[in-house]
Protein backbone atom coordinates (compact mmCIF):
# COMPACT_ATOMS: atom_id res chain seq x y z
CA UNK A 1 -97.25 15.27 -0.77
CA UNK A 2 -100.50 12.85 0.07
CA UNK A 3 -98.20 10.53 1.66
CA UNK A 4 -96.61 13.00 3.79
CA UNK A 5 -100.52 14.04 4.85
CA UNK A 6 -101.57 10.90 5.27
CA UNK A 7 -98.91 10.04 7.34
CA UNK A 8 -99.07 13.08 9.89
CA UNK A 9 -103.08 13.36 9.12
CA UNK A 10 -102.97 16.96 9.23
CA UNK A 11 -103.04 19.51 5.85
CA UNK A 12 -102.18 23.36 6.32
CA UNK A 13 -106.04 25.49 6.06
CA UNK A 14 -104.20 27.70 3.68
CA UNK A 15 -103.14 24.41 1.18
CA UNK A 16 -106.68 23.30 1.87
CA UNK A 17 -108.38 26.39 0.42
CA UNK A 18 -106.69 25.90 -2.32
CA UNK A 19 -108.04 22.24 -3.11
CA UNK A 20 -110.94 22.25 -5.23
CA UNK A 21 -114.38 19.94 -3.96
CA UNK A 22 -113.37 17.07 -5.77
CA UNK A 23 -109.83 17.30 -4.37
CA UNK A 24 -111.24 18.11 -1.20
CA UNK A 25 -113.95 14.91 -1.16
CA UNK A 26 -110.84 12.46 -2.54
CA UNK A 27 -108.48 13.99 0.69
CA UNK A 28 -111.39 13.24 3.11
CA UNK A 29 -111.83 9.64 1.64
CA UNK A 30 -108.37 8.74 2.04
CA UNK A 31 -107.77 10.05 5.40
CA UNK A 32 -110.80 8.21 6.62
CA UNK A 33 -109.73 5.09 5.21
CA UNK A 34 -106.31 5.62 7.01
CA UNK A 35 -107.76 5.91 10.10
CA UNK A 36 -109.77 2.58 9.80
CA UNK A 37 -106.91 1.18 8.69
CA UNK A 38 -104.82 2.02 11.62
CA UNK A 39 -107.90 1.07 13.89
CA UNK A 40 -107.84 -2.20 12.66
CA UNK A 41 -104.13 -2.63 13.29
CA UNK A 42 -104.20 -1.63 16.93
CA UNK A 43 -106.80 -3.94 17.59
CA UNK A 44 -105.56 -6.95 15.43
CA UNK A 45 -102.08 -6.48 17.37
CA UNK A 46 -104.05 -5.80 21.21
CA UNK A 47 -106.02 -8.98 20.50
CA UNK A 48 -102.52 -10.74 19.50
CA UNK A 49 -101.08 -9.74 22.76
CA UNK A 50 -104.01 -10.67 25.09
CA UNK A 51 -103.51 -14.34 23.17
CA UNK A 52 -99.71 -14.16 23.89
CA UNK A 53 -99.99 -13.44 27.62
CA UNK A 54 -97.73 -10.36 26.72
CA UNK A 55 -99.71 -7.91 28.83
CA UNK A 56 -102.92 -8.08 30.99
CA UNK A 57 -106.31 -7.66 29.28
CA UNK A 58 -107.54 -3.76 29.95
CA UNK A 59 -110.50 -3.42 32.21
CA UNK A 60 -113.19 -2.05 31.37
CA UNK A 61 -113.82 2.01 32.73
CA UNK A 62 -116.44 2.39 35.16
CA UNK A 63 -115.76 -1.04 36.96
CA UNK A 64 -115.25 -0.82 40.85
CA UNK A 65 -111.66 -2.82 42.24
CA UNK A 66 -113.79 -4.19 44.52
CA UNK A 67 -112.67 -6.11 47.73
CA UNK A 68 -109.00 -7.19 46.08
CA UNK A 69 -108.01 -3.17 46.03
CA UNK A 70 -108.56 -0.88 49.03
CA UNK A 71 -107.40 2.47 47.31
CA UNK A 72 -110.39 4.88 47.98
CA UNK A 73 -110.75 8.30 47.80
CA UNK A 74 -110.71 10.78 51.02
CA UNK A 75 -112.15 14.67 50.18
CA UNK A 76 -110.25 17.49 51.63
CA UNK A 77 -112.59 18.70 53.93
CA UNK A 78 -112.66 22.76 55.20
CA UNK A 79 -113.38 24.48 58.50
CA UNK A 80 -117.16 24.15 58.29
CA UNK A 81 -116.95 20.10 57.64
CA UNK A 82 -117.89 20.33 53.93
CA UNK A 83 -115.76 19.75 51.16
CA UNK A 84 -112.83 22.19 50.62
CA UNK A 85 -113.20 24.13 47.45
CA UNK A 86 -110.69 26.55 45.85
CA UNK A 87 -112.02 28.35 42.65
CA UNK A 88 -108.19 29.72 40.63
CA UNK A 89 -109.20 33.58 40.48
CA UNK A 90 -111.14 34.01 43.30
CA UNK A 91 -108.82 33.62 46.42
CA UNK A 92 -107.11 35.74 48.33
CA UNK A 93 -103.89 36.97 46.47
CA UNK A 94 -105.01 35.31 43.02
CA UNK A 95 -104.14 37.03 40.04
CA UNK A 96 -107.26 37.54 37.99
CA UNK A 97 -107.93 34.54 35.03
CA UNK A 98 -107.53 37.80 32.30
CA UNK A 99 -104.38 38.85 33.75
CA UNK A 100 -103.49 35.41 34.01
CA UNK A 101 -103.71 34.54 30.24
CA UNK A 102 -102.20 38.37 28.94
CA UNK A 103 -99.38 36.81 30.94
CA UNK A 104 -99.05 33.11 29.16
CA UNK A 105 -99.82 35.00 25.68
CA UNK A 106 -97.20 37.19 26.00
CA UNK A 107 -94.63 34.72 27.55
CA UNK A 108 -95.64 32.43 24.70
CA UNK A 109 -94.93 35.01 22.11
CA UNK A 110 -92.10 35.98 23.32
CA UNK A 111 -90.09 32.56 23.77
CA UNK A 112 -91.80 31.88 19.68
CA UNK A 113 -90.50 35.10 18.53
CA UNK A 114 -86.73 34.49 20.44
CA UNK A 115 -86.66 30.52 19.25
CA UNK A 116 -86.94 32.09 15.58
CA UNK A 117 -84.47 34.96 16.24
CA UNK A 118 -81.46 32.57 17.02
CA UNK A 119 -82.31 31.08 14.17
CA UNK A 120 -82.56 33.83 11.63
CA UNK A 121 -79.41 34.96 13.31
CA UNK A 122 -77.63 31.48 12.94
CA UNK A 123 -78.61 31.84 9.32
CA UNK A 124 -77.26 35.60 9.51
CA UNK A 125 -74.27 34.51 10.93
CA UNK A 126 -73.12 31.27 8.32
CA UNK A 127 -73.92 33.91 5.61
CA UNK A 128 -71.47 36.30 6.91
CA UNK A 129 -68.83 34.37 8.07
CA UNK A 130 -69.14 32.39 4.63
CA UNK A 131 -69.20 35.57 2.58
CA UNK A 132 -66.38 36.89 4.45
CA UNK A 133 -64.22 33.94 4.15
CA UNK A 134 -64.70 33.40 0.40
CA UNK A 135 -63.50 37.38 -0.12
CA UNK A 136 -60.60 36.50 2.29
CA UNK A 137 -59.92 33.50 0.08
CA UNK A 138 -60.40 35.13 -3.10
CA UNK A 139 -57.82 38.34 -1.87
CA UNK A 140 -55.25 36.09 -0.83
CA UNK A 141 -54.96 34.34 -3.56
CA UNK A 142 -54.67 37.13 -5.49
CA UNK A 143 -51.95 38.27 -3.38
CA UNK A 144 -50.11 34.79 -3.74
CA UNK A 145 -50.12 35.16 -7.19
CA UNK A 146 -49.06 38.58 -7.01
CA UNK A 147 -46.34 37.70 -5.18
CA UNK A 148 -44.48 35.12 -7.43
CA UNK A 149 -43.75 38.07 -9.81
CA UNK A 150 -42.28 40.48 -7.63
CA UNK A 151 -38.41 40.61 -5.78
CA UNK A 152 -37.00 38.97 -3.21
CA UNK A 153 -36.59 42.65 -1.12
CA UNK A 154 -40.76 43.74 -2.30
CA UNK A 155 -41.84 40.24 -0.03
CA UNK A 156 -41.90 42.31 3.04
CA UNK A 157 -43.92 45.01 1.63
CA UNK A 158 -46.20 42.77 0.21
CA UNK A 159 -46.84 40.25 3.52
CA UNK A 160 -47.48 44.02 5.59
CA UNK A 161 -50.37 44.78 2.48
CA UNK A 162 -51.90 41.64 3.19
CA UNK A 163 -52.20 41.95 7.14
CA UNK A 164 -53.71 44.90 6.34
CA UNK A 165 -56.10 44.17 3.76
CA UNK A 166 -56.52 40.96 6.45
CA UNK A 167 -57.46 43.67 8.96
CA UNK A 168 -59.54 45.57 6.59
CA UNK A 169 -61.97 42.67 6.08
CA UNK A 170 -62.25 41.60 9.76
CA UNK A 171 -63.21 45.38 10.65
CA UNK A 172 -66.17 45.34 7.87
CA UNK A 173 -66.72 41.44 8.86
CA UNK A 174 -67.70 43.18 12.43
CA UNK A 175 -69.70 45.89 11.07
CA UNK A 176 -72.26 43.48 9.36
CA UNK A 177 -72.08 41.52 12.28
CA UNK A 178 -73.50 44.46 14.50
CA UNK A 179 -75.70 45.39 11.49
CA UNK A 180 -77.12 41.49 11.37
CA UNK A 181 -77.40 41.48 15.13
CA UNK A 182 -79.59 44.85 15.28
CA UNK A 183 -81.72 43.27 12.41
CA UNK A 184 -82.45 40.20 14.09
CA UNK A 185 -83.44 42.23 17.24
CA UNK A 186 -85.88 44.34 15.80
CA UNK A 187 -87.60 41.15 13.98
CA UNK A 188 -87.52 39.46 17.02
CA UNK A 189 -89.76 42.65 18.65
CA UNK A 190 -91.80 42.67 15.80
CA UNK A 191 -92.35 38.86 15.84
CA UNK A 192 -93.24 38.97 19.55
CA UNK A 193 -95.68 41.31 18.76
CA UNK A 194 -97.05 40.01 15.65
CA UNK A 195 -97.09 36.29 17.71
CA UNK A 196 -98.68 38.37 20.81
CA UNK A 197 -102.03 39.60 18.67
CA UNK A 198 -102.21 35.94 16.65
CA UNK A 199 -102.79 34.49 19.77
CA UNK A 200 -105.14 37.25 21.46
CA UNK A 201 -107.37 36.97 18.22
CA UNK A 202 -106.81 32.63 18.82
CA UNK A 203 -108.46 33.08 22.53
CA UNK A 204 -110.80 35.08 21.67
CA UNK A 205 -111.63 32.83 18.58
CA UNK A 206 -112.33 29.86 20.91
CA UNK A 207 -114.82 31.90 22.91
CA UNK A 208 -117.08 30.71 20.07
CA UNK A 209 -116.35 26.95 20.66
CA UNK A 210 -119.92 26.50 22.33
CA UNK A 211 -121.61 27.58 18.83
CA UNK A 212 -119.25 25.22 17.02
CA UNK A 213 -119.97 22.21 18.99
CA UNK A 214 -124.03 22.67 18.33
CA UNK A 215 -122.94 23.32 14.35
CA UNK A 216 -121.00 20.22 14.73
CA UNK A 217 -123.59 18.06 15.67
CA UNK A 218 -125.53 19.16 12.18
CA UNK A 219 -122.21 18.88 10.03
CA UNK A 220 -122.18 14.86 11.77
CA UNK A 221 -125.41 14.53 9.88
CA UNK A 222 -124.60 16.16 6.90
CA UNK A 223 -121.08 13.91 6.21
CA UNK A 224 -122.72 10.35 6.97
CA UNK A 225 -124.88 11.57 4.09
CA UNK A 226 -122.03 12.97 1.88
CA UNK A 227 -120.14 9.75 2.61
CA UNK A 228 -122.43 7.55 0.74
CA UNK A 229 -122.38 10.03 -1.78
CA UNK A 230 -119.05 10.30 -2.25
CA UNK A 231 -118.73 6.16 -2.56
CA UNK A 232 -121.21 6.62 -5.33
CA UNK A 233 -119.09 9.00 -6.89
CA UNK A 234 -115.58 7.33 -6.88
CA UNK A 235 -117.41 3.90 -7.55
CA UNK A 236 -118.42 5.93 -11.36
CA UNK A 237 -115.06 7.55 -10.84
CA UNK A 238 -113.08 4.51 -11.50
CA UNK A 239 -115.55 2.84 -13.73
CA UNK A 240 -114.69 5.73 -15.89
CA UNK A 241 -110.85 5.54 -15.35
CA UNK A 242 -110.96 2.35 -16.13
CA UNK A 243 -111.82 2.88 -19.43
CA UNK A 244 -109.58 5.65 -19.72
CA UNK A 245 -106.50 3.64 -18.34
CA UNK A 246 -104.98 2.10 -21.60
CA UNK A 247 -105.05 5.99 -23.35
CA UNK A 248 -103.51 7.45 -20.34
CA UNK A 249 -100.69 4.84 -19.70
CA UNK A 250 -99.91 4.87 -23.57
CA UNK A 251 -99.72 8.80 -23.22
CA UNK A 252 -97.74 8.91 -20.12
CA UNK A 253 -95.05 6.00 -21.49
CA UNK A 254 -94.66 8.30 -24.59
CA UNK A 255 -93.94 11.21 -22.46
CA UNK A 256 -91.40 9.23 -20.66
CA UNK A 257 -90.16 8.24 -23.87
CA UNK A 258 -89.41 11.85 -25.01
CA UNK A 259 -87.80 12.83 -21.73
CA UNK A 260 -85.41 10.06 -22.42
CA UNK A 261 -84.75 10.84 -26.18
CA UNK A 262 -83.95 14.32 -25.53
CA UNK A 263 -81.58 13.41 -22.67
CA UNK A 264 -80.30 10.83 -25.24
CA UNK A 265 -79.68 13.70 -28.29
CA UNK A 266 -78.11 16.06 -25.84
CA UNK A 267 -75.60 13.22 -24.66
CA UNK A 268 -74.61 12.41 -28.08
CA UNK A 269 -74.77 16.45 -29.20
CA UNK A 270 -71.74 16.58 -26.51
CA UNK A 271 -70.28 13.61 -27.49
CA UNK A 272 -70.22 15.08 -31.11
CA UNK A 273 -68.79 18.04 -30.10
CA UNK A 274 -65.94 16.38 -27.83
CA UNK A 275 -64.88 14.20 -30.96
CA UNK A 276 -64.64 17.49 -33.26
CA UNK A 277 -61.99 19.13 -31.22
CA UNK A 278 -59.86 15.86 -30.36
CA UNK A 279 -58.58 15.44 -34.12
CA UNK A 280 -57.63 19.12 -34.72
CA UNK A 281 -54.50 20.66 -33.12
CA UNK A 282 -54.15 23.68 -30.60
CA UNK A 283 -54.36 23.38 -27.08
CA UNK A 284 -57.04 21.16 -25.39
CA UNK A 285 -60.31 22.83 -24.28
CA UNK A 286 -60.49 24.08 -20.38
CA UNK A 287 -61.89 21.61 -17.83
CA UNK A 288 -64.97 22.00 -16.07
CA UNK A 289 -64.99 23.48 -12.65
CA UNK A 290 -67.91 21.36 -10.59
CA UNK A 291 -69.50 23.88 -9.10
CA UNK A 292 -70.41 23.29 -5.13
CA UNK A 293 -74.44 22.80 -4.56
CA UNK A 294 -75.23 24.57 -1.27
CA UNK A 295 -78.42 25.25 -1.91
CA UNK A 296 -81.30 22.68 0.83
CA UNK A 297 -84.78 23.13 -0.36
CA UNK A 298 -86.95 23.97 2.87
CA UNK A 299 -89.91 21.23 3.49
CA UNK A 300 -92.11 24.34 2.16
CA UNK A 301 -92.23 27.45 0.85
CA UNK A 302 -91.30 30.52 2.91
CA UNK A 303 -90.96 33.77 0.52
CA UNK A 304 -90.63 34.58 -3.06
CA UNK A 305 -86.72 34.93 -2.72
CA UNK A 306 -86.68 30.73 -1.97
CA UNK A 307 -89.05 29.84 -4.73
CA UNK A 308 -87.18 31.80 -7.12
CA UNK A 309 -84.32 29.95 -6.05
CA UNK A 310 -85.73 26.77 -6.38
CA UNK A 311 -87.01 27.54 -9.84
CA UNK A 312 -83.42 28.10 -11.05
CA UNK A 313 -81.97 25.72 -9.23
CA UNK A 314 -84.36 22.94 -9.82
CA UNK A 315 -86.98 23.55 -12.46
CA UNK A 316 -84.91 25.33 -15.18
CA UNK A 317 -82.45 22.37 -15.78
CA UNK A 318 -85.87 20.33 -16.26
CA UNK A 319 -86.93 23.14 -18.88
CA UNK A 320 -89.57 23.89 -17.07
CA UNK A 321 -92.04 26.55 -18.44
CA UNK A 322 -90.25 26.17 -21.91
CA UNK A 323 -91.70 25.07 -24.80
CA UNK A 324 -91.27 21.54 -25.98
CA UNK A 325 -87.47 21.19 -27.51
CA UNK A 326 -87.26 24.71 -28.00
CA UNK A 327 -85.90 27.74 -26.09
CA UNK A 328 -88.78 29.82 -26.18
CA UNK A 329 -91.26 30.25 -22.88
CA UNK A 330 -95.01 28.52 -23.22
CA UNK A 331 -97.53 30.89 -23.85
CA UNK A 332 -99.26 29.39 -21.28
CA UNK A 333 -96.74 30.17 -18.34
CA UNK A 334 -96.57 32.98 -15.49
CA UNK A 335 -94.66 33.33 -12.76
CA UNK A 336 -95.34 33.90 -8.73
CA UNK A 337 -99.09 35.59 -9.10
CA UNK A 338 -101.87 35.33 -6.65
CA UNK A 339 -105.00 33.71 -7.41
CA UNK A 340 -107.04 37.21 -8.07
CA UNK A 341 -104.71 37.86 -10.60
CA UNK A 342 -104.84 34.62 -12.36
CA UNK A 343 -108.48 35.18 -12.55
CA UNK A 344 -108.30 38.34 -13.51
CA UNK A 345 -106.22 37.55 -16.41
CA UNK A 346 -108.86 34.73 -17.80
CA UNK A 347 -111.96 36.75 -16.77
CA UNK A 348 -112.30 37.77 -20.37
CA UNK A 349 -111.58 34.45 -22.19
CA UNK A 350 -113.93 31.79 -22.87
CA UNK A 351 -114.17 28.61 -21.34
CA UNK A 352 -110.99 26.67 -21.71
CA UNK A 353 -108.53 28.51 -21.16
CA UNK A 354 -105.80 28.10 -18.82
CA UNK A 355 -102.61 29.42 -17.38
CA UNK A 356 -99.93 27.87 -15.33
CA UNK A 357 -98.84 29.79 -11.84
CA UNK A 358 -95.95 29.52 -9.57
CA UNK A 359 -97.30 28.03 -6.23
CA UNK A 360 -96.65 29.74 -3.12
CA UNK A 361 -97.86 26.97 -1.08
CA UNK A 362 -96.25 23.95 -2.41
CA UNK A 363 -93.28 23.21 -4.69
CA UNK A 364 -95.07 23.14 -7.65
CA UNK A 365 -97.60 24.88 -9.36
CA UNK A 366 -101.23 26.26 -9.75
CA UNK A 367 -103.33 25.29 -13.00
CA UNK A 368 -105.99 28.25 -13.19
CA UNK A 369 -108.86 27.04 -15.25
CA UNK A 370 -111.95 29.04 -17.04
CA UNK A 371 -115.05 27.36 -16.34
CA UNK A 372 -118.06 28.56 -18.31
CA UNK A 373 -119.19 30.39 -15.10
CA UNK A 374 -116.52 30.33 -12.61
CA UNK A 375 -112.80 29.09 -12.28
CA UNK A 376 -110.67 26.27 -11.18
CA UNK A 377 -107.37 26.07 -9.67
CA UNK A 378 -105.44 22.87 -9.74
CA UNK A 379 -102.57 22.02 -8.01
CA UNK A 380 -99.48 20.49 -9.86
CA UNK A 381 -96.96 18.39 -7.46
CA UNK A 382 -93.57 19.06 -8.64
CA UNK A 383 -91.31 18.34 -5.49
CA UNK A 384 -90.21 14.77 -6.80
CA UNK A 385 -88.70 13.27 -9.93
CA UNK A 386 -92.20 13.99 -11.87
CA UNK A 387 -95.67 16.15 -12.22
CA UNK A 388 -98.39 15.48 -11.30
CA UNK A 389 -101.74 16.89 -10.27
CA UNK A 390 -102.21 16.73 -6.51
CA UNK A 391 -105.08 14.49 -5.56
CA UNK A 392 -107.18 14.18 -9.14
CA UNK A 393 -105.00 12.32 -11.60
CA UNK A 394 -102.81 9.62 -10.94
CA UNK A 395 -100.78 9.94 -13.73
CA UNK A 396 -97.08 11.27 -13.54
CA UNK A 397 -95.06 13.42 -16.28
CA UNK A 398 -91.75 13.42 -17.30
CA UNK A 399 -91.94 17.39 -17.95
CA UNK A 400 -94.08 20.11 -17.11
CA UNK A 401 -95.14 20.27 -20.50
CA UNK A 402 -95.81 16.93 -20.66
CA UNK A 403 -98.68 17.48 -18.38
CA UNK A 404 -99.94 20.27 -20.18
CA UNK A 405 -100.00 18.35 -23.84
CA UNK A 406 -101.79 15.33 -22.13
CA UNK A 407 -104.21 17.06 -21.41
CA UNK A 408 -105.31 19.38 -24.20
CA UNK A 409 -106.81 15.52 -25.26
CA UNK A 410 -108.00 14.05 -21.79
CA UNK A 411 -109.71 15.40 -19.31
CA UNK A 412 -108.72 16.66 -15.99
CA UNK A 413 -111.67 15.15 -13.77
CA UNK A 414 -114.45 12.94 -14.77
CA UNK A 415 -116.97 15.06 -13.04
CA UNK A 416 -115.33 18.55 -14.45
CA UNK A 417 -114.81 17.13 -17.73
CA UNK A 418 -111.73 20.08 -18.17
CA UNK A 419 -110.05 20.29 -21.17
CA UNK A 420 -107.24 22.17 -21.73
CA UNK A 421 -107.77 24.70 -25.25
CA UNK A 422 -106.90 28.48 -25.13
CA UNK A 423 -103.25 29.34 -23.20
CA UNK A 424 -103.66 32.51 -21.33
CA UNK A 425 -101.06 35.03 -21.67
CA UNK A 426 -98.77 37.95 -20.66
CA UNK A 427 -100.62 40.78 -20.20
CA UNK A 428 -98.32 43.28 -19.06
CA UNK A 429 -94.52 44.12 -19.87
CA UNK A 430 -92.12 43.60 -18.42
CA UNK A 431 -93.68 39.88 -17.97
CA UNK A 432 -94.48 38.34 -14.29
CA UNK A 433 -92.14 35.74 -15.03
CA UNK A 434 -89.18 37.88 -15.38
CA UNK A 435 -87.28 37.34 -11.72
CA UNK A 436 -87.19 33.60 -12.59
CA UNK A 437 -85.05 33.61 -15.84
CA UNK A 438 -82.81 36.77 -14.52
């Protein structure tokens, strides 16, 4: 995930709300130091090329061509022998500026709001021809098999049932068409509009550029100060994870270690199991169907239904939210709840204790943490092979849990100091985890 920011230097506003100030000061280093370092590579390779004779050195703005050009500039002049001046708006048969941007907004809006439509209804339309085709499968194969047990004069009958039922499914295949064609519609008037006021609010937004660019001038001040400050803090930030290193790299080889053992006991549990049926007699166990992966995680989260798919498709084989080597669900875990109601949940616990939240912004999760006065929200990076917190720890985990176990002993941030004590809860019943293990 810091890669991917670092490469396209741009982070969503609603994933950076939910960085804390230390994640948010360690972002702002790192991009900075990306763009020196690409400075430094332009210019290494445009001095390289000036050497080589591969292009012409660049001249210098503000230089005149002097006598070896004779391009010059000639003014439109009007009726009166002054320069000819048009102002957009204010001639004759000009549309007003007002009417002129209602017009772009709305155009905009709408080609945003179609773009998505054929592509809600090219989704739409694999799911229906997909679910159709897998009944029409599934109905003629029933049929086939039907048909091995009846006579030779019932094959007839039997061929007219399954035009039929043929015909049956491609008049209810049209139906949901129509249905999934009036649905897409009507989100693609409601997107237009939606799209239409987002970018109203947008223009009138930048309205108050003029007040930003004074407030920016301050803010300069303010981060040449904050940038020395910073230094000072990661300089005592890795003095102090240098002395932490040899813990944490112990800790995180023994939770690689574990991940391994248990995918070493489960491999011999099955090979135990496979040698205590070959020696008996009967008929051989079934074989296993493979079962067809169609699911293609999105690059980010787009509504509950999709996380809740990724949970079970991806997180669940890796046990996570589980307890360690057990069946049972960690105290400590909830499922897809909003920050307000993580902090309600620990506003009555002391300081300590935590929860772990299904993220709605990344593929991952949310550490809520009880400060003595306040909270903290951490977020846990789960979209690769491993976990780890995004932007504060370096360290990667085998297993959710692993995370969580390393550290109830170290600390989360040197500045923080946040240890991990008192799990938070279920409060209510049914619990909010419950669509994830359906």
């Amino acid at each position: 995930m810091l890669q991917q920011i670092l490469h396209d230097m741009y982070i969503d506003p609603e994933l950076l709300a939910e960085l804390s100030d230390v994640q948010k000061h360690i972002l702002f280093y790192k991009m900075r130091e990306e763009q020196l370092r690409r400075w430094r590579e332009r210019e290494a390779w445009e001095a390289l090329a000036e050497a080589e004779d591969l292009r012409p050195p660049k001249v210098k703005r503000g230089m005149w061509l002097g006598a070896a050009s004779d391009k010059h500039i000639q003014w439109l002049l009007g009726a009166d022998g002054e320069v000819w001046v048009w102002i957009m708006g204010e001639g004759p048969g000009d549309k007003p500026y007002e009417e002129i941007s209602e017009e772009l907004i709305a155009e905009k809006a709408r080609l945003q709001a179609q773009r998505e439509a054929e592509e809600l209804w090219r989704q739409k339309e694999a799911e229906i021809t997909k679910k159709f085709r897998d009944a029409l499968a599934n109905e003629k194969a029933r049929i086939l098999a039907e048909k091995w047990k009846v006579e030779t004069e019932d094959r007839k009958a039997a061929k007219v049932l399954e035009e039929r039922i043929h015909e049956e499914f491609k008049r209810k295949e049209e139906e949901e068409r129509k249905r999934g064609e009036e649905q897409i519609r009507l989100q693609e008037e409601q997107r237009a509009k939606e799209l239409y006021w987002t970018l109203k609010q947008a223009q009138l937004q930048s309205h108050a550029s003029e007040k930003e660019e004074r407030e920016w001038e301050e803010q300069l001040r303010r981060s040449k100060a904050a940038d020395e400050e910073r230094s000072r803090r990661a300089q005592r930030a890795r003095d102090e994870y240098r002395r932490h290193s040899l813990r944490a790299i112990q800790k995180g080889t023994v939770a690689g270690l574990s991940s391994m053992f248990r995918e070493l006991g489960q491999s011999q549990e099955q090979e135990a199991r496979l040698d205590h049926h070959l020696p008996g007699p009967g008929p051989p166990p079934p074989l296993a169907v493979p079962v067809s992966r169609t699911w293609e995680r999105p690059r980010r989260p787009v509504s509950r239904e999709v996380i809740v798919r990724w949970f079970k498709e991806e997180q669940l084989p890796r046990g996570a939210g589980f307890e360690r080597n057990t069946k049972s669900i960690a105290p400590w875990f909830h499922g897809i709840i909003s920050r307000e109601d993580a902090e309600d949940l620990l506003e009555n616990m002391t300081e300590g204790a935590f929860l772990v939240r299904v993220s709605e912004k990344i593929w991952g999760y949310t550490l809520s943490y009880r400060l003595q006065k306040g909270f903290k929200h951490f977020l846990v990076d789960a979209s690769g092979d491993f976990y780890s917190f995004l932007g504060v720890d370096p360290n990667r985990h085998a297993t959710l849990t692993d995370l969580i176990d390393f550290h109830k002993e170290e600390i989360i941030t040197v500045s923080g100091g946040e240890l991990l004590q008192e799990p938070c809860g279920q409060r209510d019943s049914p619990p909010d985890y419950h669509l994830l293990f359906e």
